[in-house]
C-alpha atoms as a PDB file:
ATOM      1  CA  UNK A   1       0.000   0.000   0.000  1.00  0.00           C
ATOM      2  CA  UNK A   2       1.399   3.459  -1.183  1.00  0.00           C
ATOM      3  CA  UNK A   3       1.768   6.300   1.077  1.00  0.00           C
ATOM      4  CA  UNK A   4      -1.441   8.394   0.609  1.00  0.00           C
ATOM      5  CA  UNK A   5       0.446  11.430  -0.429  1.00  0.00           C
ATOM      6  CA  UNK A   6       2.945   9.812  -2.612  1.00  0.00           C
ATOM      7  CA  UNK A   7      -0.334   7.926  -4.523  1.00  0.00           C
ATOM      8  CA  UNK A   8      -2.218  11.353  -4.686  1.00  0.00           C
ATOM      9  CA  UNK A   9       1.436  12.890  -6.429  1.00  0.00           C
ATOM     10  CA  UNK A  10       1.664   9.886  -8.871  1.00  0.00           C
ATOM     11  CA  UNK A  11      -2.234  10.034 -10.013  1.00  0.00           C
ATOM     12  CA  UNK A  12      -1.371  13.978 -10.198  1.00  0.00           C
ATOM     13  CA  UNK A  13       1.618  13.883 -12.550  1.00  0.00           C
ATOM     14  CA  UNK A  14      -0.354  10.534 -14.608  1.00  0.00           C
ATOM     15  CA  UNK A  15      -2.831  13.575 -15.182  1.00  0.00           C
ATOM     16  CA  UNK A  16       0.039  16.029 -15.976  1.00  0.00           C
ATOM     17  CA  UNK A  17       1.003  13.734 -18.501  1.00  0.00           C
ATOM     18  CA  UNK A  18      -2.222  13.671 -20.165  1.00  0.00           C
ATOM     19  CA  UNK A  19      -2.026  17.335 -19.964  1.00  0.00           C
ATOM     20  CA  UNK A  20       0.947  17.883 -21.494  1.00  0.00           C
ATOM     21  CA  UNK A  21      -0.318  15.928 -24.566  1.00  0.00           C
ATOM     22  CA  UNK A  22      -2.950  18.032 -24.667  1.00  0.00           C
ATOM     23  CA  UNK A  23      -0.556  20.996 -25.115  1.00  0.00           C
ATOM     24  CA  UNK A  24       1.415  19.261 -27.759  1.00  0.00           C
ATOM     25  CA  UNK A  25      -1.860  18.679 -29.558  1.00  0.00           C
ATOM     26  CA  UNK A  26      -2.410  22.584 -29.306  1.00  0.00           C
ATOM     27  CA  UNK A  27       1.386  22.786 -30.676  1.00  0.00           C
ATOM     28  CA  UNK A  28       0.266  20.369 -33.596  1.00  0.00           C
ATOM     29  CA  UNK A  29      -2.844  22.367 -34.284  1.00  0.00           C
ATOM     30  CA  UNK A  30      -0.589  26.265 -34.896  1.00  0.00           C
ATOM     31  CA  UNK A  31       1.666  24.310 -37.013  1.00  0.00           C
ATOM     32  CA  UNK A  32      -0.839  22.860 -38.948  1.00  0.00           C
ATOM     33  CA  UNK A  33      -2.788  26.280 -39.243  1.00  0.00           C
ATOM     34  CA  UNK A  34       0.731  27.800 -40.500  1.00  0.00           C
ATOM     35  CA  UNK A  35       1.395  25.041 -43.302  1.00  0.00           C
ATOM     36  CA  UNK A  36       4.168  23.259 -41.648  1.00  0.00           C
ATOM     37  CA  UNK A  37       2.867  19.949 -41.467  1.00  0.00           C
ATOM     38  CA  UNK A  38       6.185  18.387 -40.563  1.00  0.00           C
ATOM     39  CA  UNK A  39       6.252  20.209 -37.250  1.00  0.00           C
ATOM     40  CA  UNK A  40       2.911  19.595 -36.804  1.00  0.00           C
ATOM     41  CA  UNK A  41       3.574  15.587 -37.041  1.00  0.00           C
ATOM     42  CA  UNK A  42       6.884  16.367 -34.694  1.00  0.00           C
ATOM     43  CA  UNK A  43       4.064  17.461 -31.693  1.00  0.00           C
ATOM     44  CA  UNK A  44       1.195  15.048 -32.934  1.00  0.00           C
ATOM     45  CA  UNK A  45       4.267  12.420 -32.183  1.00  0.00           C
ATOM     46  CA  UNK A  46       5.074  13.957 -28.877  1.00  0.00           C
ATOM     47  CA  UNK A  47       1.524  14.255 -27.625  1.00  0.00           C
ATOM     48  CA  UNK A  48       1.720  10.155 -28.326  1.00  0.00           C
ATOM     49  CA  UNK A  49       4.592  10.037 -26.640  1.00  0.00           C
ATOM     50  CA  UNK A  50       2.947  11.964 -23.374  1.00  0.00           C
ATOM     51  CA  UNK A  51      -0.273   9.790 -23.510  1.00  0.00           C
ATOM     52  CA  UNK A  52       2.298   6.612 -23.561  1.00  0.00           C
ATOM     53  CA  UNK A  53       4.244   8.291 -20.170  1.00  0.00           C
ATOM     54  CA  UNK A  54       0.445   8.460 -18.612  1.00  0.00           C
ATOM     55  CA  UNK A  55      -0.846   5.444 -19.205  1.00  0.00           C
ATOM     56  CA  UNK A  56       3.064   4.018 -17.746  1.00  0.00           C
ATOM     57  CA  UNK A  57       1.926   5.919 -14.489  1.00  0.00           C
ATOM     58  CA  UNK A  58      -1.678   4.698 -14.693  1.00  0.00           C
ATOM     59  CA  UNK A  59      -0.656   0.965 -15.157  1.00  0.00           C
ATOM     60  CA  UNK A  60       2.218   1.545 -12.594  1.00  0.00           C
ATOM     61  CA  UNK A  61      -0.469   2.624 -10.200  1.00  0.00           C
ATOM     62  CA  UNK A  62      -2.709  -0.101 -10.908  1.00  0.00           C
ATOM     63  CA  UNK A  63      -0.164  -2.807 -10.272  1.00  0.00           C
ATOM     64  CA  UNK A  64       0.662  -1.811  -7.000  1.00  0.00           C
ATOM     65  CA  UNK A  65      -3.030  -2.473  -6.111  1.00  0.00           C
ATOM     66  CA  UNK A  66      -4.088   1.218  -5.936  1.00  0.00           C
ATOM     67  CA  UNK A  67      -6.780   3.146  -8.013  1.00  0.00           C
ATOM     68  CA  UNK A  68      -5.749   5.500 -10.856  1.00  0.00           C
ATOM     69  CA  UNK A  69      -7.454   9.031 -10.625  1.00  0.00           C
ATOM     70  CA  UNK A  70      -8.560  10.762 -13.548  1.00  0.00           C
ATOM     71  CA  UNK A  71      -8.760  14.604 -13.397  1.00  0.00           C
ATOM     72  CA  UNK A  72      -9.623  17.132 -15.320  1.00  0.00           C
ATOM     73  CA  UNK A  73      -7.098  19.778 -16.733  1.00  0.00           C
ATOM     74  CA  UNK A  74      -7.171  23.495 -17.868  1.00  0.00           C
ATOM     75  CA  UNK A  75      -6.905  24.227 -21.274  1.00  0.00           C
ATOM     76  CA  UNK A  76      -3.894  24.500 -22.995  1.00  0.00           C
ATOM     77  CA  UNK A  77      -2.268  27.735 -24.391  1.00  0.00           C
ATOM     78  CA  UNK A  78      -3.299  27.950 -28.279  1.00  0.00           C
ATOM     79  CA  UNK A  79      -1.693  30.815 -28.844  1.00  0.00           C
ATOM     80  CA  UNK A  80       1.819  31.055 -30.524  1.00  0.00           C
ATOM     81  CA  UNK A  81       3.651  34.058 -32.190  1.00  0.00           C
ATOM     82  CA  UNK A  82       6.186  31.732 -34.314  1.00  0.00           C
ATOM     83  CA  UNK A  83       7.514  28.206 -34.159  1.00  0.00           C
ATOM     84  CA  UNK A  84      10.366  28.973 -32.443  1.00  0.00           C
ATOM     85  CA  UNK A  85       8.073  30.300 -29.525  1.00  0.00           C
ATOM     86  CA  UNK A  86       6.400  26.855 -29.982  1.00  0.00           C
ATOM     87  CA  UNK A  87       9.558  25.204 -29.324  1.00  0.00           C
ATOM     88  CA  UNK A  88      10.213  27.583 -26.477  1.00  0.00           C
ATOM     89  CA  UNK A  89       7.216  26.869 -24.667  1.00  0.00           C
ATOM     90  CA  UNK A  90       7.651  23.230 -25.716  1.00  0.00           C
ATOM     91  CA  UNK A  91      10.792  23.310 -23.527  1.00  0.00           C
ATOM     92  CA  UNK A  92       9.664  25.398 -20.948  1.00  0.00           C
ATOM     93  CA  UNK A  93       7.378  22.610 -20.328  1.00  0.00           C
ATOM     94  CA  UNK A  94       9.285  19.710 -20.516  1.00  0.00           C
ATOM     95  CA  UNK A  95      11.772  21.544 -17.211  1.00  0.00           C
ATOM     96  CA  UNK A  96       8.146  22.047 -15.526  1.00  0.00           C
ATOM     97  CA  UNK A  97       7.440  18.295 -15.872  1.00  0.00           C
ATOM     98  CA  UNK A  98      11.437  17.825 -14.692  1.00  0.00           C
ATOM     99  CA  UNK A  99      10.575  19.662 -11.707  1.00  0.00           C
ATOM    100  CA  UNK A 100       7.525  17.458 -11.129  1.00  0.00           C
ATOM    101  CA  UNK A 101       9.528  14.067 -11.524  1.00  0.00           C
ATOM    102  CA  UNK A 102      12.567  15.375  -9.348  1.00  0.00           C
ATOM    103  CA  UNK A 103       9.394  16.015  -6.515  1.00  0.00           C
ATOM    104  CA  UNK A 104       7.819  12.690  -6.815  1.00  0.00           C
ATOM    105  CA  UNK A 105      11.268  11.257  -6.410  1.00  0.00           C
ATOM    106  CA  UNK A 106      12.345  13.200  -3.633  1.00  0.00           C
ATOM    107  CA  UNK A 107       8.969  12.146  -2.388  1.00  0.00           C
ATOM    108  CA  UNK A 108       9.201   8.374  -2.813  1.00  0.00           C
ATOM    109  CA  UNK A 109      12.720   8.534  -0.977  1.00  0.00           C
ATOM    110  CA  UNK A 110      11.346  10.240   1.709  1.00  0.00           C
ATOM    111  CA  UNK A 111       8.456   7.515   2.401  1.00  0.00           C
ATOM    112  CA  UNK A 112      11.243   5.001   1.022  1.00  0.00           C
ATOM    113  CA  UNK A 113       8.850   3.247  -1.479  1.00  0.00           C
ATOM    114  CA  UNK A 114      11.641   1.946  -3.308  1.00  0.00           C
ATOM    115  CA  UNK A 115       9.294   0.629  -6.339  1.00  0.00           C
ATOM    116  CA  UNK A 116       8.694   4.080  -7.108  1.00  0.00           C
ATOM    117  CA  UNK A 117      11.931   4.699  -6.701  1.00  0.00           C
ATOM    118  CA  UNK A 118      12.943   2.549  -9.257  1.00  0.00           C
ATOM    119  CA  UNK A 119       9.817   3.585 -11.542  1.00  0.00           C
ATOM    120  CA  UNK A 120      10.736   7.120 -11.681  1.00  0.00           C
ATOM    121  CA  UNK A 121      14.161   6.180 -12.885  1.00  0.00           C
ATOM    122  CA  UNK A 122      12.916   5.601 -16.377  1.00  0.00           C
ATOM    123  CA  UNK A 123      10.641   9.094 -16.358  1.00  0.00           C
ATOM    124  CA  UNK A 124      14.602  11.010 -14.742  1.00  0.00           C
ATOM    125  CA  UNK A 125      16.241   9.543 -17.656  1.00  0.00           C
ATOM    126  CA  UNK A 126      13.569  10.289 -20.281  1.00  0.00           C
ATOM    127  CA  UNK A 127      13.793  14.037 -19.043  1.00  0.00           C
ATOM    128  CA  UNK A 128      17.498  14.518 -19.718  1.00  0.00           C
ATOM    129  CA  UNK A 129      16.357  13.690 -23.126  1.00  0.00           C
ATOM    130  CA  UNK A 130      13.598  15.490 -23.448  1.00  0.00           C
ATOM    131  CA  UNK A 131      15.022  18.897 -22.651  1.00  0.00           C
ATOM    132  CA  UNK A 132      18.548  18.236 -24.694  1.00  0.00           C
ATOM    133  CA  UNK A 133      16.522  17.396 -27.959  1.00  0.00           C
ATOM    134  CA  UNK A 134      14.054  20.519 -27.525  1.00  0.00           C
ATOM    135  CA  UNK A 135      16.876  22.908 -26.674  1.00  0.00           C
ATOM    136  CA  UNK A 136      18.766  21.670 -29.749  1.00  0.00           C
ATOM    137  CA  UNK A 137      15.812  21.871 -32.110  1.00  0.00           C
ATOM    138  CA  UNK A 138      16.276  25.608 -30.752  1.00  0.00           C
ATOM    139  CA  UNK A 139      19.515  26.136 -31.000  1.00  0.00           C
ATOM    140  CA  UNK A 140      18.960  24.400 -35.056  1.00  0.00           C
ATOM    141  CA  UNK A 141      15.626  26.870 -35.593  1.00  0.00           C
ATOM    142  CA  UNK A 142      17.802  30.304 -33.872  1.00  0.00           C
ATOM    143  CA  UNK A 143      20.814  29.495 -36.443  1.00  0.00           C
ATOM    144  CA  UNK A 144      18.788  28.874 -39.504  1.00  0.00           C
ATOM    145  CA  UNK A 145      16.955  31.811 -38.870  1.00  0.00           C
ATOM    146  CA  UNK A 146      15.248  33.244 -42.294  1.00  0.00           C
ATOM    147  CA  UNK A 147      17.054  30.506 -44.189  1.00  0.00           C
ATOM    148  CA  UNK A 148      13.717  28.794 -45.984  1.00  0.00           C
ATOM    149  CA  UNK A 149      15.965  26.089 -47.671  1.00  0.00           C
ATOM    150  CA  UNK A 150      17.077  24.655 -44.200  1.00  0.00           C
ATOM    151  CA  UNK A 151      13.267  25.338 -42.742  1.00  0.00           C
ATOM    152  CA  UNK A 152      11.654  23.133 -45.351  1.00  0.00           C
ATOM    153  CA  UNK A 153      14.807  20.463 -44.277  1.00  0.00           C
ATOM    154  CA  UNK A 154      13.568  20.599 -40.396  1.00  0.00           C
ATOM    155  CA  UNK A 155      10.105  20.367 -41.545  1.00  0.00           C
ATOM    156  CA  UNK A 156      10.645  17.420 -43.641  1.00  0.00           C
ATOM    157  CA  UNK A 157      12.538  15.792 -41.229  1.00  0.00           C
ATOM    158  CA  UNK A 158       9.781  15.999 -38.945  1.00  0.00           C
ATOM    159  CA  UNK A 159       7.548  14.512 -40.976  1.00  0.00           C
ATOM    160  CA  UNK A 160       9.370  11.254 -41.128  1.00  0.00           C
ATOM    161  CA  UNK A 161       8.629  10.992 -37.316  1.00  0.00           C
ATOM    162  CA  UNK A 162       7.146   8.582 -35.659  1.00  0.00           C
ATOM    163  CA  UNK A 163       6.369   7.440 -32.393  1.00  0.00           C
ATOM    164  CA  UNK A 164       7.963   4.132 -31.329  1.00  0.00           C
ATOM    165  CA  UNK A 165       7.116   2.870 -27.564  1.00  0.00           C
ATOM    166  CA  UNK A 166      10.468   2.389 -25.170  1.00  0.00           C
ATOM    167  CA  UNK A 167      10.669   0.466 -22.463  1.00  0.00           C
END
């Protein structure tokens, strides 16, 4: 049986998660309003990728014999000036759901529930990763600037993404 506030933090951040792929889904939706249908297909992938990091917290919660809460959420911003302020918000989420990990780890090493301990591993990891490959896609979009041959590169590139479950 989970500490009561560690299993009210891990049916929060399964909800987070679900929010977050809302937000990418708002991402999707300005780039597919602005003709860039590769970067739209980059956040369609990533909202996948959210749902999957949900439903890892939902079953995780399940198989330690507690009850997954669903929540509501607020709505997601839907307003963007440019995609590189998509990509800057992009990351400035991904560190907000770093913070939230970091917390529910802290947490499950203060009650010592090692399981979760060992659960949130994967999600640490997964983080690093998250915020190096946004912050690139940055720095890439910040050098390229006005340069429309490179753009239509990135945005073709993105296109060829797809989402691919990891264990």
């Amino acid at each position: 049986m989970l500490n009561d506030k560690l299993l009210e933090a891990l049916n929060e951040q399964m909800n987070f998660e679900f929010y977050s792929a809302h937000t990418y889904m708002a991402m999707a939706a300005y780039c597919s309003a602005e003709g860039i249908d590769g970067f739209a297909n980059f956040f369609l992938v990533q909202a996948e990728e959210e749902r999957f990091h949900a439903m890892k917290f939902y079953n995780f919660i399940n198989t330690l014999g507690e009850r997954a809460v669903i929540s509501g959420f607020e709505e997601p911003n839907n307003e963007f000036h440019s995609i590189l302020d998509v990509f800057e918000k992009a990351l400035t989420q991904e560190k907000v759901v770093t913070k939230r990990i970091y917390h529910l780890s802290d947490l499950a090493w203060d009650v010592r529930e090692h399981a979760t301990i060992n659960f949130l591993k994967w999600f640490i990891e997964e983080q690093v990763e998250e915020e190096d490959m946004f912050d690139s896609i940055i720095q890439k979009l910040k050098r390229i600037d006005n340069d429309s041959n490179a753009f239509f590169m990135m945005d073709n590139e993105f296109a060829k993404r797809t989402f691919t479950p990891g264990e």
